[in-house]
Protein backbone atom coordinates (compact mmCIF):
# COMPACT_ATOMS: atom_id res chain seq x y z
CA UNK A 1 0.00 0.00 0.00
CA UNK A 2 0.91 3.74 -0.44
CA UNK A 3 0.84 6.06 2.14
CA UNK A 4 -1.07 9.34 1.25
CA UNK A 5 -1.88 12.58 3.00
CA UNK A 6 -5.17 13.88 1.73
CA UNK A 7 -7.62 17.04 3.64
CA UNK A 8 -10.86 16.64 4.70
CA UNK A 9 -13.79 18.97 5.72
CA UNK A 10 -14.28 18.83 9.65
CA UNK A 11 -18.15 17.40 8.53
CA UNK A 12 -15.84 14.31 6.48
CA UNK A 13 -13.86 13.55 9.33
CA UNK A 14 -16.64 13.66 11.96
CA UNK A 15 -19.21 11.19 9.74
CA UNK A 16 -16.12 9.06 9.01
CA UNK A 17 -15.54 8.37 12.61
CA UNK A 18 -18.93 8.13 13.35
CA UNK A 19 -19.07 5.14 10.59
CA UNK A 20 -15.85 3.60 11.65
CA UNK A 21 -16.93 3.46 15.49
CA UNK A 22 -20.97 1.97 14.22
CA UNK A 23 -19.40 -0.41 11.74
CA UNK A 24 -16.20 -1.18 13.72
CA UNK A 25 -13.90 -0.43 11.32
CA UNK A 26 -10.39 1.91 11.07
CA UNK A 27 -11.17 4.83 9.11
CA UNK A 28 -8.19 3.76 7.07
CA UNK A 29 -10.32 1.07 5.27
CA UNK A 30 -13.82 3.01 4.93
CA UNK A 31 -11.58 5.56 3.04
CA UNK A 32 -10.51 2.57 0.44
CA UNK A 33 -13.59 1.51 0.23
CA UNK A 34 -14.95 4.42 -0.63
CA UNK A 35 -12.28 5.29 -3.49
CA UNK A 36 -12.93 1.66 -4.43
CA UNK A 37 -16.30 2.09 -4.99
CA UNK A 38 -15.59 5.72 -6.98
CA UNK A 39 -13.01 4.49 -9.13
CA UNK A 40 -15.83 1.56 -10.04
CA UNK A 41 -18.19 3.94 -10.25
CA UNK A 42 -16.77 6.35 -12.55
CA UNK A 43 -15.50 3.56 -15.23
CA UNK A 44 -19.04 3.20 -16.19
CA UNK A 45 -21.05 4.41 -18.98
CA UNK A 46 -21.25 7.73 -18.84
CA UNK A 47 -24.70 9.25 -19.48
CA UNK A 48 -24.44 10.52 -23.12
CA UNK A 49 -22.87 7.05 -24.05
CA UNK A 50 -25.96 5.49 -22.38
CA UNK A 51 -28.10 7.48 -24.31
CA UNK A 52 -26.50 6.79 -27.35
CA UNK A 53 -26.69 3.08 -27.10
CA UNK A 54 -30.37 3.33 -26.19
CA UNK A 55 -31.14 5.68 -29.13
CA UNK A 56 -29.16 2.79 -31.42
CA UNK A 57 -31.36 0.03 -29.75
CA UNK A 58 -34.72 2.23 -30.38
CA UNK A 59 -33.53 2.36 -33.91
CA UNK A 60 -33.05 -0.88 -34.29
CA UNK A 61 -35.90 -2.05 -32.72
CA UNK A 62 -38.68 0.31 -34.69
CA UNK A 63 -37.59 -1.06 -38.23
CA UNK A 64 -39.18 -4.41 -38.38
CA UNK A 65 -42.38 -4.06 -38.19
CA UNK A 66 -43.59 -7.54 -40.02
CA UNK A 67 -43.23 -11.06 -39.18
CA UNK A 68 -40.23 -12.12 -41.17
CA UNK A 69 -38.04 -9.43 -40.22
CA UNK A 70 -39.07 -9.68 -36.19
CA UNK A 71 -38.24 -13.14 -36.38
CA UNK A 72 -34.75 -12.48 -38.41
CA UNK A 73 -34.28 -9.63 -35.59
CA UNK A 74 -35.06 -12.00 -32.93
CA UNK A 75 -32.38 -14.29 -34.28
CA UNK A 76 -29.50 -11.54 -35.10
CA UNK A 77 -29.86 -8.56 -32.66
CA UNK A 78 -26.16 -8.75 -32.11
CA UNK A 79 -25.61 -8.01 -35.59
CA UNK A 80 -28.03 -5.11 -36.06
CA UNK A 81 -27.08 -3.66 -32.64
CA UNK A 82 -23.04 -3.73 -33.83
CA UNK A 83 -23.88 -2.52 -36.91
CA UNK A 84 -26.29 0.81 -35.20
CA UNK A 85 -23.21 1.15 -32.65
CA UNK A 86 -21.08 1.25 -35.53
CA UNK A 87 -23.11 3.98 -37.32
């Protein structure tokens, strides 16, 4: 591990201690958790890139209106949901 020396508001220090003495854990590791869980956090999709994806899957999904082509959608989605996230 690396050592670090970060700030923290007053209010930060005082709910951290208050969660470290309820959960009975150093404040050390609610601090890694908690960069853990924002590092995770932030490596998702970001909002616009959500919407884009579900704007490509809309599209997809409203062309094939008949039969045939639900079935053939049914059967290749991968394929027409590449080829929209390509476009």
């Amino acid at each position: 591990m690396v050592r670090m020396m970060v700030q923290l508001t007053e209010e930060q220090v005082k709910a951290l201690k208050e969660m470290s003495k309820a959960r009975k854990t150093p404040v050390a590791k609610l601090v890694r958790e908690s960069v853990a869980y924002y590092v995770a956090s932030s490596t998702q999709l970001s909002a616009q890139e959500r919407r884009k994806r579900a704007n490509a899957i809309r599209s997809v999904a409203g062309r094939y209106r008949d039969i045939e082509r639900a079935k053939d959608l049914s059967t290749n989605h991968d394929k027409y949901l590449e080829d929209a996230f390509a476009s």
